[in-house]
Protein backbone atom coordinates (compact mmCIF):
# COMPACT_ATOMS: atom_id res chain seq x y z
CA UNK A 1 -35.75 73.00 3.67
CA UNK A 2 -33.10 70.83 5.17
CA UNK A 3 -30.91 72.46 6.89
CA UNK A 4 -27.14 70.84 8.03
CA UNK A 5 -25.24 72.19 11.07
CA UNK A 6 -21.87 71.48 11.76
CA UNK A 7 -20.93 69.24 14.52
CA UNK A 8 -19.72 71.76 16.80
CA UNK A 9 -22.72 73.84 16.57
CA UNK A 10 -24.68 70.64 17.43
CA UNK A 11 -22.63 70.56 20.68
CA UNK A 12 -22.57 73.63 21.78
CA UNK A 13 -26.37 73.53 21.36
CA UNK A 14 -26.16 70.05 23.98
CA UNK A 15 -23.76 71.45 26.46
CA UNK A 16 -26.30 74.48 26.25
CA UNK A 17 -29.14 72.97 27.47
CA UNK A 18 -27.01 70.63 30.17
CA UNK A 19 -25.04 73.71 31.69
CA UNK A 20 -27.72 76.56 31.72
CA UNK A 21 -30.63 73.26 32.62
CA UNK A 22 -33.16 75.94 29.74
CA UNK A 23 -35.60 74.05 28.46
CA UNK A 24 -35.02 71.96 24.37
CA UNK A 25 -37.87 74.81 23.28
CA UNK A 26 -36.03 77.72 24.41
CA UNK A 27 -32.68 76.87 23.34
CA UNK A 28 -34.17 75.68 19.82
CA UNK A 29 -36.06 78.72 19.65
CA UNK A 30 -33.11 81.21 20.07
CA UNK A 31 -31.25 78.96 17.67
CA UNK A 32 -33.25 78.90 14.98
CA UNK A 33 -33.84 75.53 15.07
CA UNK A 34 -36.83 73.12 15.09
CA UNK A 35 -37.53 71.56 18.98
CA UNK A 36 -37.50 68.05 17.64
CA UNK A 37 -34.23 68.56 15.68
CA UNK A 38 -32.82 69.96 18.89
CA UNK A 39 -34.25 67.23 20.52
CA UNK A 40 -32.46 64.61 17.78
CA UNK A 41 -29.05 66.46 18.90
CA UNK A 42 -29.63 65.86 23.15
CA UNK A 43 -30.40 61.84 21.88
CA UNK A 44 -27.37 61.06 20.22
CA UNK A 45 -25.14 63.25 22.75
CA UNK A 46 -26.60 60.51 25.43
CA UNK A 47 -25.87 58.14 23.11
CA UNK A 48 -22.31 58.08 22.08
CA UNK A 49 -20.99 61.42 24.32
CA UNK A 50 -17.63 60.30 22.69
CA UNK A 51 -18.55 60.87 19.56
CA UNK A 52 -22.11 62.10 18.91
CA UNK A 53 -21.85 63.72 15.69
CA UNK A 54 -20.03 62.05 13.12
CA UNK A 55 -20.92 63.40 10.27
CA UNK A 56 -22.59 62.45 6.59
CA UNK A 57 -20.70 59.61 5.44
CA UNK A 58 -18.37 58.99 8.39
CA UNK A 59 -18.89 56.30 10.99
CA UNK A 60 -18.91 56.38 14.78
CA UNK A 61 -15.69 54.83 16.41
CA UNK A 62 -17.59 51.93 17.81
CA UNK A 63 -19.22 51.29 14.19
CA UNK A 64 -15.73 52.05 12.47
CA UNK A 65 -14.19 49.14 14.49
CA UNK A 66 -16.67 46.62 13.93
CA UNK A 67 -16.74 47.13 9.92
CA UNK A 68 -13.09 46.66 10.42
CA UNK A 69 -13.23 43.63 12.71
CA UNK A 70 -16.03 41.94 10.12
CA UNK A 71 -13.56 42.94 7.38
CA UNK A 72 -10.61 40.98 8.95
CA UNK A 73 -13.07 37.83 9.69
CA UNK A 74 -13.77 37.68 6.06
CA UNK A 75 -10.47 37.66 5.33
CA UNK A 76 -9.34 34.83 7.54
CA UNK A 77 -12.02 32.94 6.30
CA UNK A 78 -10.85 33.20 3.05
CA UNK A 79 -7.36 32.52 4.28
CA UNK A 80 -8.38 29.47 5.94
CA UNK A 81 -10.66 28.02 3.25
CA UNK A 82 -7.52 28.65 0.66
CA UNK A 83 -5.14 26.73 2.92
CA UNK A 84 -7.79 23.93 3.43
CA UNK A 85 -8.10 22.93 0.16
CA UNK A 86 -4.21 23.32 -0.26
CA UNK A 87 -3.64 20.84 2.08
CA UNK A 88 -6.40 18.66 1.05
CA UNK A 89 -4.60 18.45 -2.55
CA UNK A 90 -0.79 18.25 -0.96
CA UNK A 91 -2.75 15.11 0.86
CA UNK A 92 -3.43 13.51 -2.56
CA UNK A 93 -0.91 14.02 -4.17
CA UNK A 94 1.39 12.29 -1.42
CA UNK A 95 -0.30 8.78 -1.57
């Protein structure tokens, strides 16, 4: 069964365990959730505290930014390889 929990549920969970220092098994326990899930949750809080839950489909800031930034490169490259050969045939033409 594969269960999905909202991101504030998933945080609460975290701050749980940081604030009240009850152990991943305990907390998991009186949530109803699997240890190892629970576990999952604490990981990515450490990870990206920010953002640790982005949800299905939705990209952490830090990943969001770099998909644009690659997005932009192609671009320019693109740009750049357009106005090359622009100017190479401008240069024939003038002779």
């Amino acid at each position: 069964m594969n269960n999905h929990y909202s991101a504030e549920f998933k945080l609460e969970a975290v701050k749980r365990i940081e604030k009240t220092n009850e152990s991943v098994t305990k907390v998991a326990a009186d949530l109803g959730v699997k240890p190892t899930t629970l576990q999952g949750w604490v990981k990515k809080y450490k990870q990206s505290p920010a953002a640790p839950f982005p949800g299905s489909g939705n990209l952490s800031p830090e990943d969001e930014k770099l998909r644009k930034l690659e997005k932009e490169l192609r671009e320019l490259r693109e740009e750049n390889e357009i106005l090359k050969k622009a100017a190479a045939y401008f240069a024939k033409n003038l002779k």
